[in-house]
C-alpha atoms as a PDB file:
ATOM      1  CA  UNK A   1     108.265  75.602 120.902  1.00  0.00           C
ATOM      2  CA  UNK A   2     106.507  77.421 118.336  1.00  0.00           C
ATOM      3  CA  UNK A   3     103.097  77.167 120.036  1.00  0.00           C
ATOM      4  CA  UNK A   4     104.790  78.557 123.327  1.00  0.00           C
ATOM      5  CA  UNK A   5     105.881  81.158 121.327  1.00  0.00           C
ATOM      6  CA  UNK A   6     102.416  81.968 119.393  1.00  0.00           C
ATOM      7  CA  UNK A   7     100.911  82.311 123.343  1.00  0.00           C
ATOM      8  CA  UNK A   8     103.762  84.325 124.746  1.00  0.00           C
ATOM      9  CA  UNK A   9     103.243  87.170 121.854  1.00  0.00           C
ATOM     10  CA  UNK A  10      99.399  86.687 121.985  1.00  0.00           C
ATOM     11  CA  UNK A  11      99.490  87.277 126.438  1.00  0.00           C
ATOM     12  CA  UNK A  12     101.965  89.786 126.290  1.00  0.00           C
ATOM     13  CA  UNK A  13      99.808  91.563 123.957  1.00  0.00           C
ATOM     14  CA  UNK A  14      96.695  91.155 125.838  1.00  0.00           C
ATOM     15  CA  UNK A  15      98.114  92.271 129.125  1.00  0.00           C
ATOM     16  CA  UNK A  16     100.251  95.497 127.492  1.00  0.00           C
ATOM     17  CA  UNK A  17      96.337  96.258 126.607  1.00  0.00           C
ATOM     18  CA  UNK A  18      94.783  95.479 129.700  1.00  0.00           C
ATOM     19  CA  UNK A  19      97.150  98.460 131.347  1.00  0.00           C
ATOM     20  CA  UNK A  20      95.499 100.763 128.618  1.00  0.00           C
ATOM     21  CA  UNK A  21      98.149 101.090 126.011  1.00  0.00           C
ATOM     22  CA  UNK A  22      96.627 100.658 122.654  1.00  0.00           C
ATOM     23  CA  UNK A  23      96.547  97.326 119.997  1.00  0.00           C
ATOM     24  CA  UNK A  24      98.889  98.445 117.861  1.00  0.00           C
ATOM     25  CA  UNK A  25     101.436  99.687 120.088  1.00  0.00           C
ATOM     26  CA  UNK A  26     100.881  96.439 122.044  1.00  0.00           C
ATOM     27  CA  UNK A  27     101.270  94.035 119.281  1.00  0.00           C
ATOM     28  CA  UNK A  28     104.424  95.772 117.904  1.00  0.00           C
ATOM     29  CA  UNK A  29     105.997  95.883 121.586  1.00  0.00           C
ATOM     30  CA  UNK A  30     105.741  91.861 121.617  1.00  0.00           C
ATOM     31  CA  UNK A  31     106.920  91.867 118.271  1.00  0.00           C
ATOM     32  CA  UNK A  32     110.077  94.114 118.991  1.00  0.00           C
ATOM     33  CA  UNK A  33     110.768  91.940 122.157  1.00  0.00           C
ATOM     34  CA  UNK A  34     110.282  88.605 120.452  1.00  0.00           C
ATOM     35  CA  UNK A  35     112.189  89.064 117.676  1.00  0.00           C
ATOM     36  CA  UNK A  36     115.332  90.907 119.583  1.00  0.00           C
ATOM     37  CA  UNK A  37     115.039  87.837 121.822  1.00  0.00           C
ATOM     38  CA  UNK A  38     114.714  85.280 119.039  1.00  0.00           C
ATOM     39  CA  UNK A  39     118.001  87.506 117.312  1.00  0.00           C
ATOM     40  CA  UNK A  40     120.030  86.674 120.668  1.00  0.00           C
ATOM     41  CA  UNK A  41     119.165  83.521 121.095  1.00  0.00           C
ATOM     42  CA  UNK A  42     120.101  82.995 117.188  1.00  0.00           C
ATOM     43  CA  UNK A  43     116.828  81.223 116.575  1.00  0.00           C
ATOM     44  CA  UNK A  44     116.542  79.431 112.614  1.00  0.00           C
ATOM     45  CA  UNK A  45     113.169  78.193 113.737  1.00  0.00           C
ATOM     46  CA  UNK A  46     110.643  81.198 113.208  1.00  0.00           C
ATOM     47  CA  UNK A  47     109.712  81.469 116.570  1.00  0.00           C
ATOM     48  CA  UNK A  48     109.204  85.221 116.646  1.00  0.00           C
ATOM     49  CA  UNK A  49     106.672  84.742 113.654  1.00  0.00           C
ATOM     50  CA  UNK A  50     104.685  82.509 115.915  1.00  0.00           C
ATOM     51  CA  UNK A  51     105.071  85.575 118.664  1.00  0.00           C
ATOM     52  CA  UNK A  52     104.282  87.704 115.830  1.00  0.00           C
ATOM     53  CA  UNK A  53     101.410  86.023 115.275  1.00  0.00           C
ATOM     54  CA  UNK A  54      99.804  85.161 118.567  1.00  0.00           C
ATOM     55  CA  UNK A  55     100.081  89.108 119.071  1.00  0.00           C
ATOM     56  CA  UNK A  56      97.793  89.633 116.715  1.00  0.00           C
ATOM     57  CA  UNK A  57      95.093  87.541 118.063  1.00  0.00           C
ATOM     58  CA  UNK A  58      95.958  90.218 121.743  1.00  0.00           C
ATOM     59  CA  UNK A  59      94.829  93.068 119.415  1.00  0.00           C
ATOM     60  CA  UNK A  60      91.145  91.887 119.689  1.00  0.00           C
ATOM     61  CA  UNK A  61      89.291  94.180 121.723  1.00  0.00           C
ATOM     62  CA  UNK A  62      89.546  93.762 125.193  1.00  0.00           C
ATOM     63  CA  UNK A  63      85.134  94.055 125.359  1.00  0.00           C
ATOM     64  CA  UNK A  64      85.239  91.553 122.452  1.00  0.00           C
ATOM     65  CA  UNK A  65      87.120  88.963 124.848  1.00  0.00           C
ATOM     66  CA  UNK A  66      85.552  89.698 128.245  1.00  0.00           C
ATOM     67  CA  UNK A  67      82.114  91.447 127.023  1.00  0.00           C
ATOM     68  CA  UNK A  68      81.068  93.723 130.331  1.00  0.00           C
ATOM     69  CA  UNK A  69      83.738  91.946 132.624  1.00  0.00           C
ATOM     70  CA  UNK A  70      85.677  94.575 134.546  1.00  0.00           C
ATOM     71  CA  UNK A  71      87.993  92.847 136.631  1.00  0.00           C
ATOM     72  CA  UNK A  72      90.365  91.387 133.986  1.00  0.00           C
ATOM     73  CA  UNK A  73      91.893  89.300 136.349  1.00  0.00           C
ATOM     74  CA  UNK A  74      87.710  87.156 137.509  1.00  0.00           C
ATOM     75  CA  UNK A  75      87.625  83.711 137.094  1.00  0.00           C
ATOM     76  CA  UNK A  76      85.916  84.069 133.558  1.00  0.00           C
ATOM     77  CA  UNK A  77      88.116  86.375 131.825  1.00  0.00           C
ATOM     78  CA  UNK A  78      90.896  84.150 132.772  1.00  0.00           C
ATOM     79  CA  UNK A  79      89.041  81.253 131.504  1.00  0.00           C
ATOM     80  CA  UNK A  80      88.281  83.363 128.312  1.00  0.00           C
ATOM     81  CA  UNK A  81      91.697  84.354 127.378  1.00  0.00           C
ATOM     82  CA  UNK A  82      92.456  80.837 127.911  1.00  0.00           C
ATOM     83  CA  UNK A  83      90.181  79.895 125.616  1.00  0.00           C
ATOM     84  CA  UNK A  84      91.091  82.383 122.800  1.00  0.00           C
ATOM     85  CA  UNK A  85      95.124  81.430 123.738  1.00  0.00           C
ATOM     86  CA  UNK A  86      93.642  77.565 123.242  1.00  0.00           C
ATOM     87  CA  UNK A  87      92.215  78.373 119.741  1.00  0.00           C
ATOM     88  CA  UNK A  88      94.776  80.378 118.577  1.00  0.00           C
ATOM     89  CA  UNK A  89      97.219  77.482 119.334  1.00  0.00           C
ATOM     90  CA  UNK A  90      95.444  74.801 117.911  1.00  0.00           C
ATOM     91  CA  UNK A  91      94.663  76.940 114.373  1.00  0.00           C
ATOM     92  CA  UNK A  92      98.622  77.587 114.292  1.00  0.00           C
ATOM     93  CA  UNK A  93      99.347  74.235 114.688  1.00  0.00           C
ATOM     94  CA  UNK A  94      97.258  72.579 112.242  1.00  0.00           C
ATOM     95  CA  UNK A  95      98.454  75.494 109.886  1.00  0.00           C
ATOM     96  CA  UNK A  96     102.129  74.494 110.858  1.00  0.00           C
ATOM     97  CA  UNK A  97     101.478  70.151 110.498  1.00  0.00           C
ATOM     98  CA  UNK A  98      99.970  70.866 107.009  1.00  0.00           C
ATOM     99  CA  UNK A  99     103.042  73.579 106.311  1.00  0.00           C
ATOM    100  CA  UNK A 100     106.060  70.607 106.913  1.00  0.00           C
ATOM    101  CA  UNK A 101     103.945  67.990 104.217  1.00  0.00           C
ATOM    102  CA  UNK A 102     104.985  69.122 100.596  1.00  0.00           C
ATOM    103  CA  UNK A 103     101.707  68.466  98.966  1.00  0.00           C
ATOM    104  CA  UNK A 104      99.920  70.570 101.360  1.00  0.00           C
ATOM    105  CA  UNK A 105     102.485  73.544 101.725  1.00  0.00           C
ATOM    106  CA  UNK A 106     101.829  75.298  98.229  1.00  0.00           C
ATOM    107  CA  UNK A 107      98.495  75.648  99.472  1.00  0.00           C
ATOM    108  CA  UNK A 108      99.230  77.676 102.099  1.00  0.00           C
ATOM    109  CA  UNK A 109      99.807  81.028 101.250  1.00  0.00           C
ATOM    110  CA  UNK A 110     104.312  80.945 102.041  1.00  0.00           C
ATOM    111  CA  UNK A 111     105.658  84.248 101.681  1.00  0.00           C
ATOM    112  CA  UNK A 112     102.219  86.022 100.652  1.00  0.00           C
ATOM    113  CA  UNK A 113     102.042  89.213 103.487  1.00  0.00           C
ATOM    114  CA  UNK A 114      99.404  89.362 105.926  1.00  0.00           C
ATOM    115  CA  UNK A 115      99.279  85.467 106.120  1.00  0.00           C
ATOM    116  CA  UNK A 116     100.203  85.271 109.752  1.00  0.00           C
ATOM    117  CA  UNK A 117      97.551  87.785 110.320  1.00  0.00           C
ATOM    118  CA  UNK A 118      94.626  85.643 108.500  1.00  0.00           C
ATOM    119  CA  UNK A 119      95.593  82.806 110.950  1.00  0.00           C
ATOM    120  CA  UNK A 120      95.157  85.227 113.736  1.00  0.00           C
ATOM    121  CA  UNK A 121      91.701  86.460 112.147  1.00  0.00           C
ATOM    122  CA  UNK A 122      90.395  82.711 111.840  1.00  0.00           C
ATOM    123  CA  UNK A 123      91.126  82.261 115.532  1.00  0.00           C
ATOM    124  CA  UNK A 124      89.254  85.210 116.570  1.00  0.00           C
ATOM    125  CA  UNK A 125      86.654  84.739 114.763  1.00  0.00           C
ATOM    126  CA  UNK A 126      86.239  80.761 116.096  1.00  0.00           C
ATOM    127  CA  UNK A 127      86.438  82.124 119.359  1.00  0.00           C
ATOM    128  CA  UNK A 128      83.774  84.454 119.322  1.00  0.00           C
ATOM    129  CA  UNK A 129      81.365  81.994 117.640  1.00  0.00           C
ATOM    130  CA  UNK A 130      82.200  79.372 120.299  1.00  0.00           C
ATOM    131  CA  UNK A 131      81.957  82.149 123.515  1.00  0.00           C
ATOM    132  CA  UNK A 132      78.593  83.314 121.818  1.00  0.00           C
ATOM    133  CA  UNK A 133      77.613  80.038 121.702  1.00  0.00           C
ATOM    134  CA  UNK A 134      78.653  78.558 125.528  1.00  0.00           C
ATOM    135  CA  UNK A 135      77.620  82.192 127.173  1.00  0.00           C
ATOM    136  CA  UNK A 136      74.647  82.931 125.628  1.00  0.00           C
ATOM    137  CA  UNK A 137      76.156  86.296 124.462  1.00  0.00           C
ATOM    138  CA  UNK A 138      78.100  88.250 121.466  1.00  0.00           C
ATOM    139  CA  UNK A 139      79.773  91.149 122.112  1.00  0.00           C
ATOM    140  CA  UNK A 140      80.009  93.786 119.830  1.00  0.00           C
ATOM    141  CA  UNK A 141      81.740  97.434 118.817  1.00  0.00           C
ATOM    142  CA  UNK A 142      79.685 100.286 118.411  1.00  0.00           C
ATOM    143  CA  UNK A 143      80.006 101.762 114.781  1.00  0.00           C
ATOM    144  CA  UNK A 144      81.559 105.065 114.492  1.00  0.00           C
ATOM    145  CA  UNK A 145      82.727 106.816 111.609  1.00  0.00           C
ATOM    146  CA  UNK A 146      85.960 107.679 111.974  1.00  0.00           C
ATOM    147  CA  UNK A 147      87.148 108.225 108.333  1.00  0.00           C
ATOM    148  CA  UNK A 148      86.669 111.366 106.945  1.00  0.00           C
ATOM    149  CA  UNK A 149      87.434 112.263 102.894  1.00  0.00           C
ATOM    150  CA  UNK A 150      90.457 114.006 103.993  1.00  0.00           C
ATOM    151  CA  UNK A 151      92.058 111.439 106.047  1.00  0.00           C
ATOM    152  CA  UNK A 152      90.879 108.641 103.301  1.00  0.00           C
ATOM    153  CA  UNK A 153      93.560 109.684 100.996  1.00  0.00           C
ATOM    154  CA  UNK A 154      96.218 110.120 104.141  1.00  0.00           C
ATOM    155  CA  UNK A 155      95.294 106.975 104.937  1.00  0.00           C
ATOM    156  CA  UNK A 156      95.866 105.259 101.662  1.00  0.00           C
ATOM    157  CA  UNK A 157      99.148 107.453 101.553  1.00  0.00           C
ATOM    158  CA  UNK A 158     100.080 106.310 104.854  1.00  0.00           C
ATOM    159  CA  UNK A 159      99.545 102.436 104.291  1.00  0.00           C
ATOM    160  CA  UNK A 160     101.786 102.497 101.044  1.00  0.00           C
ATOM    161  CA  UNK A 161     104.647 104.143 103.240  1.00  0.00           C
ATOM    162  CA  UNK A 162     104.556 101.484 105.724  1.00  0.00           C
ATOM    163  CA  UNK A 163     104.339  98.532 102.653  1.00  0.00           C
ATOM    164  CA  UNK A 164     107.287 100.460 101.050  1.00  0.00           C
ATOM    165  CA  UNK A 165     109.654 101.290 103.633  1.00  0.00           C
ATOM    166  CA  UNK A 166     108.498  97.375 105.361  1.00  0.00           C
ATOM    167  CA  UNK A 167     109.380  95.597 101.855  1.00  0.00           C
ATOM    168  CA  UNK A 168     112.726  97.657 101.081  1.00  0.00           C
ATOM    169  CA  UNK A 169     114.424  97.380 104.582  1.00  0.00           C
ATOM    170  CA  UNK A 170     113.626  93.510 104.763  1.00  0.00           C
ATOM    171  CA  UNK A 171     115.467  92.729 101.379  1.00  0.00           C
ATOM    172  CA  UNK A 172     118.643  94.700 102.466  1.00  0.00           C
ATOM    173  CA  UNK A 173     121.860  92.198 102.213  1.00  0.00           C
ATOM    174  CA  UNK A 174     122.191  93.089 105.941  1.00  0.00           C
ATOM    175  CA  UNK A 175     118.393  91.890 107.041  1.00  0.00           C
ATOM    176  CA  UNK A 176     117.855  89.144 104.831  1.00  0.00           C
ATOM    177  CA  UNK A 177     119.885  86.539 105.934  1.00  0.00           C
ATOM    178  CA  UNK A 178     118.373  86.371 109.478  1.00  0.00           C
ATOM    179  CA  UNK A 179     114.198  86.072 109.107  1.00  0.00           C
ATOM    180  CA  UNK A 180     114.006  87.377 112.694  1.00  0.00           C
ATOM    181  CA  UNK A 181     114.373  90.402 110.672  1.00  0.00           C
ATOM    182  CA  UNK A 182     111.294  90.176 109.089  1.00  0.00           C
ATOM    183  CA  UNK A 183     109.472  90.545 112.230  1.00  0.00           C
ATOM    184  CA  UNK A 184     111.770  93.366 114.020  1.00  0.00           C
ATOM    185  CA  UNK A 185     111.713  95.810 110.905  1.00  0.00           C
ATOM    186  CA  UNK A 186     107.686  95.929 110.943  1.00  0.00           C
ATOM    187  CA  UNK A 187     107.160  95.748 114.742  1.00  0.00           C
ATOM    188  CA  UNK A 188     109.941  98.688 114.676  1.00  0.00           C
ATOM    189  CA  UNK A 189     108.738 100.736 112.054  1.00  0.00           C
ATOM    190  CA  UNK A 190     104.893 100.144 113.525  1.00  0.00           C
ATOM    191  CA  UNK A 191     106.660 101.419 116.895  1.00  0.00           C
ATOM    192  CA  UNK A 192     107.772 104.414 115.934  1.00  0.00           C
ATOM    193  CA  UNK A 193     104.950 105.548 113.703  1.00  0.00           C
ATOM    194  CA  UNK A 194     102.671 105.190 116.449  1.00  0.00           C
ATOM    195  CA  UNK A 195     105.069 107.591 118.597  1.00  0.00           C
ATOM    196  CA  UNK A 196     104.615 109.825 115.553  1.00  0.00           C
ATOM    197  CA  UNK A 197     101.620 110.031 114.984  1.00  0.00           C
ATOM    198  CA  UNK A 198     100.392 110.603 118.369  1.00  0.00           C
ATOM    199  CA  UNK A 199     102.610 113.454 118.880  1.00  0.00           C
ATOM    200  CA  UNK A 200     101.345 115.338 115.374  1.00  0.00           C
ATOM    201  CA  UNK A 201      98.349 113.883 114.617  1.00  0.00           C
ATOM    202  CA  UNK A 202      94.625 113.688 115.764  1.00  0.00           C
ATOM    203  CA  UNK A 203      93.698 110.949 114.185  1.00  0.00           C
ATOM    204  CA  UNK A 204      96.600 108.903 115.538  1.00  0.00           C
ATOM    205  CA  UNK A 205      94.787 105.522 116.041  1.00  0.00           C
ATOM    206  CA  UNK A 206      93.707 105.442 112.750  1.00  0.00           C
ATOM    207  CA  UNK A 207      97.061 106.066 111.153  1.00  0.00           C
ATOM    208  CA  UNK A 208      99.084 103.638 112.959  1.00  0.00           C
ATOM    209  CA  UNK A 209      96.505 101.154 112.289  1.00  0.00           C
ATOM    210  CA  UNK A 210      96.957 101.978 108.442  1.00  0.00           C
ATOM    211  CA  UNK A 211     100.388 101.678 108.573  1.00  0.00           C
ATOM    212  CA  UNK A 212     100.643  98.868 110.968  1.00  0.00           C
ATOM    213  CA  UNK A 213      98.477  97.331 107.821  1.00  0.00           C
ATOM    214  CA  UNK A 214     100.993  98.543 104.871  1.00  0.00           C
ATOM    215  CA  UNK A 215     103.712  97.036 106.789  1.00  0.00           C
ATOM    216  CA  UNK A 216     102.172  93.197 106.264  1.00  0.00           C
ATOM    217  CA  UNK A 217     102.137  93.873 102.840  1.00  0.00           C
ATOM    218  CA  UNK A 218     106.000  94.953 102.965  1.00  0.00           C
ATOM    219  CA  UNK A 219     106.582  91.526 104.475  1.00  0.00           C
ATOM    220  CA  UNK A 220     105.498  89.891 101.222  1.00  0.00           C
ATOM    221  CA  UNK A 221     108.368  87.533  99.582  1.00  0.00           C
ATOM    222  CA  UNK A 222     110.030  90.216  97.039  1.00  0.00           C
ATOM    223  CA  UNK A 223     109.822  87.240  94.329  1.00  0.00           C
ATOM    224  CA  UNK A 224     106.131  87.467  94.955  1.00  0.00           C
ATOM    225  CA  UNK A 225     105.447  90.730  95.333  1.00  0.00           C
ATOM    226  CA  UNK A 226     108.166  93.357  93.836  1.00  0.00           C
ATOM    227  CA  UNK A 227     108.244  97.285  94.134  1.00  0.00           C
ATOM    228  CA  UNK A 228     105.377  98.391  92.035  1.00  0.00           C
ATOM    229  CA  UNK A 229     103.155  95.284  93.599  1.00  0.00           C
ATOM    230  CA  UNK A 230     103.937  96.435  97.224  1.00  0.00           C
ATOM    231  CA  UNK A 231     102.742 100.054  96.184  1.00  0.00           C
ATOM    232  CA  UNK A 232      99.816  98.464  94.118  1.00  0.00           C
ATOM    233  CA  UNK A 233      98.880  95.823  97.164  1.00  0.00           C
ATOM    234  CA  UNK A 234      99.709  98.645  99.774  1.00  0.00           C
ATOM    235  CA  UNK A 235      97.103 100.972  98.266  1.00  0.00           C
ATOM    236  CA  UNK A 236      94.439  98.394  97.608  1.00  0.00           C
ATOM    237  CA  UNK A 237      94.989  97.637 101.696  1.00  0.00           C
ATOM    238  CA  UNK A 238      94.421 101.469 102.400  1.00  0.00           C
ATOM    239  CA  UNK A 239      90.922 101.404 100.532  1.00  0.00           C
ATOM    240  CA  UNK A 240      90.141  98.405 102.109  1.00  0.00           C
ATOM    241  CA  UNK A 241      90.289  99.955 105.435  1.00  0.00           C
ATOM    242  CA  UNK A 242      88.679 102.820 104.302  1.00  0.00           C
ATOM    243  CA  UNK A 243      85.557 100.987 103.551  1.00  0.00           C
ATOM    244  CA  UNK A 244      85.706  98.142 105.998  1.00  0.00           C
ATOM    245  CA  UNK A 245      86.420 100.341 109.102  1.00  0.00           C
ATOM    246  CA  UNK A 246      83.206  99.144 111.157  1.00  0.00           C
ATOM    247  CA  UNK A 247      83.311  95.476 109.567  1.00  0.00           C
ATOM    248  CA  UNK A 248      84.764  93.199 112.218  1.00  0.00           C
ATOM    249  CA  UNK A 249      85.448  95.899 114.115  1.00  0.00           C
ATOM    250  CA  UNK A 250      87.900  95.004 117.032  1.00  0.00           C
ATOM    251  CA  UNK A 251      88.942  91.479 115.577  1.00  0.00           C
ATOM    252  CA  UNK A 252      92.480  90.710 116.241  1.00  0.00           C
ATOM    253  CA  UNK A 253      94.182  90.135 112.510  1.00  0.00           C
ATOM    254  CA  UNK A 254      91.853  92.256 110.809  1.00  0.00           C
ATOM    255  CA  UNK A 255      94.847  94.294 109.949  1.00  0.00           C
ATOM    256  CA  UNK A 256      96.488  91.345 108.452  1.00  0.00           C
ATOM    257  CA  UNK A 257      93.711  89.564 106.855  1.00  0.00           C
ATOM    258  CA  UNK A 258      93.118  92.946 104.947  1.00  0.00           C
ATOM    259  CA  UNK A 259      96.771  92.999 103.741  1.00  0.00           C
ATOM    260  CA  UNK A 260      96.713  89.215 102.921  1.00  0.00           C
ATOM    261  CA  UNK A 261      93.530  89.918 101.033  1.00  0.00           C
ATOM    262  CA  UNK A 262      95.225  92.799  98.879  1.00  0.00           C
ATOM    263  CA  UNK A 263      98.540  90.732  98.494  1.00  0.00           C
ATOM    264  CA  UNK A 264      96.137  87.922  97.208  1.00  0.00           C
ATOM    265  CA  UNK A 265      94.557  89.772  94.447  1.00  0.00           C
ATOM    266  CA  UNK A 266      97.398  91.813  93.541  1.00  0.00           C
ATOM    267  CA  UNK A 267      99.381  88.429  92.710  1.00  0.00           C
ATOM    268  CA  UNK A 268      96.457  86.936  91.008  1.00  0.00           C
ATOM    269  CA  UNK A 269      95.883  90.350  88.712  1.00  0.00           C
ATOM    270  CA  UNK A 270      99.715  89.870  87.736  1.00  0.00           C
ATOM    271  CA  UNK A 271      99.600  86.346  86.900  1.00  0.00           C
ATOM    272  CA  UNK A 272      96.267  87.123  84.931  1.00  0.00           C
ATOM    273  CA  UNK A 273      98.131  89.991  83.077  1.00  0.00           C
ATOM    274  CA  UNK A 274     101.514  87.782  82.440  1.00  0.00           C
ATOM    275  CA  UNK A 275      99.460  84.688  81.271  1.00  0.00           C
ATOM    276  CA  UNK A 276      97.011  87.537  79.022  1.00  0.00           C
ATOM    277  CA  UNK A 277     100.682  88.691  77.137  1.00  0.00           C
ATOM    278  CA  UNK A 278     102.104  85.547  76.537  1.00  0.00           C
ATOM    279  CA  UNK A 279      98.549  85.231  74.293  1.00  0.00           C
ATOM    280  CA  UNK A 280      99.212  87.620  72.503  1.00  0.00           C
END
C-alpha cells in the first residue's frame, strides 16, 4: 500500500503542475489531501509519508521529465512519467525492505528531516541518467540568477520560520500522537505561505521554495534535533539555497535533500561538540 501511496502523491503532483500551478503549491496540495485522507481513514501505517514523498519526485520540472514534449498527454511523456513513477517506487521500496531489518534501519537516516526528500532526489536523479541514456538526450534548466543580496538574508530568515514554526507545531501534545500530523502541518504551513507570498511579494517562488525547505528541517525528530538545532539546521538550509540555486536546478527533492544535508551536519557538529566536552 505504501508504494500506491508514494505514486498517488508523486501523479497528483505532476498533473496539479501540468495545469500550470507551481511545484511547491503542487506538492503541498497532495500533501494536504493525503494526509487529511490518511487522518480519516485513521491510517498507523505512514502512508501519507509515502504520498509525501512521491510528491516530491512531481516537483521535477515538467521540461526535465518530457524535454521539448508539448502534449503532456503523447505516447512518450506517458511512458516517461511512468518511468520516473517506476523508479521512484522501486528506490522507496528498497529504502522501506532495508527500514523493517534492525541491522540495516540505524543506517537509514529515521527521524533526520529532509530524508523523504533525499529518496525523492535519488530517484530523480536515476531517472534522468537512464532517459539520457535510452533517448539520446538530457534536458536541462537555463541558469538564472534569481538571488539578490537583499533577498539572501530574507531568504535565510524565511527558511528558519518555516523549520521553527514546522518543528514546534509537530511536538504539540495534540499533533504528536497521530504521525499523519507530521505531514499535514508542513504541507499546511507550505500552503499558506505560498498564498502569502504571492499576494506581497515579488519574489514569491523563491520564498515558498525557502520555506517549503525550512519546513523539512522542522520535521526532524525533536530528540534529534531540538530548538536551537532547528534554527541552526534551518539557517544552514537557507545558505545552502542561496548558493546552490542553479545546481540541480528543477530536480524534484532538491528541497529536501538540502534540508537533510543541513540536518546531517548539524547533528554531527553536536555530537562532535558533546563528545569534545566530555574530554575535557
Amino acid at each position: 500500500m505504501n508504494l500506491i501511496w508514494a505514486l498517488m502523491g508523486y501523479l497528483v503532483t505532476i498533473i496539479i503542475q501540468a495545469l500550470g500551478v507551481s511545484a511547491v503549491l503542487s506538492s503541498s496540495i497532495a500533501g494536504v489531501i493525503a494526509s487529511c485522507l490518511a487522518i480519516a481513514l485513521k491510517d498507523n501505517k505512514n502512508y501519507s509519508a509515502s504520498a509525501f514523498c512521491g510528491s516530491f519526485a512531481g516537483m521535477t520540472s515538467l521540461s526535465l521529465i518530457f524535454g521539448k514534449e508539448n502534449n503532456i498527454f503523447s505516447k512518450k511523456c506517458m511512458l516517461l512519467t511512468l518511468l520516473l513513477g517506476f523508479i521512484l517506487s522501486f528506490v522507496y521500496f528498497f529504502i522501506s525492505k532495508l527500514n523493517s531489518k534492525n541491522k540495516f534501519s540505524k543506517y537509514l537516516f529515521n527521524g533526520y528531516g529532509g530524508r523523504l526528500g533525499a529518496i525523492a532526489f535519488i530517484s530523480v536523479l536515476i531517472f534522468i541518467i537512464l532517459k539520457s541514456f535510452l533517448l539520446n538526450e538530457f534536458s536541462f534548466l537555463p541558469i538564472q540568477k534569481n538571488i539578490t543580496e537583499t533577498n539572501c538574508f530574507l531568504l535565510i530568515f524565511i527558511t528558519c520560520i518555516g523549520a521553527f514554526a514546522t518543528s514546534r507545531l509537530s511536538n504539540l501534545s495534540v499533533f504528536i500522537k497521530n504521525s499523519n500530523y507530521k505531514i499535514l502541518i508542513p504541507a499546511l504551513l507550505s500552503f499558506l505561505a505560498y498564498i502569502i507570498f504571492c499576494n506581497f511579494s515579488a519574489n514569491s517562488a523563491i520564498f515558498s521554495q525557502a520555506f517549503y525547505a525550512g519546513t523539512f528541517v522542522g520535521m526532524s525528530s525533536i530528540d534529534l534535533l531540538p530548538k536551537k538545532g532547528t534554527i541552526f539546521a534551518g539557517t544552514l538550509t537557507g545558505i545552502i539555497l542561496t548558493f546552490a540555486e542553479n545546481i540541480f536546478k528543477g530536480v524534484g527533492g532538491k528541497l529536501g535533500f538540502t534540508a537533510f544535508i543541513a540536518v546531517l551536519i548539524t547533528i554531527v557538529m553536536k555530537e562532535l561538540y558533546a563528545k569534545f566536552s566530555l574530554l575535557k
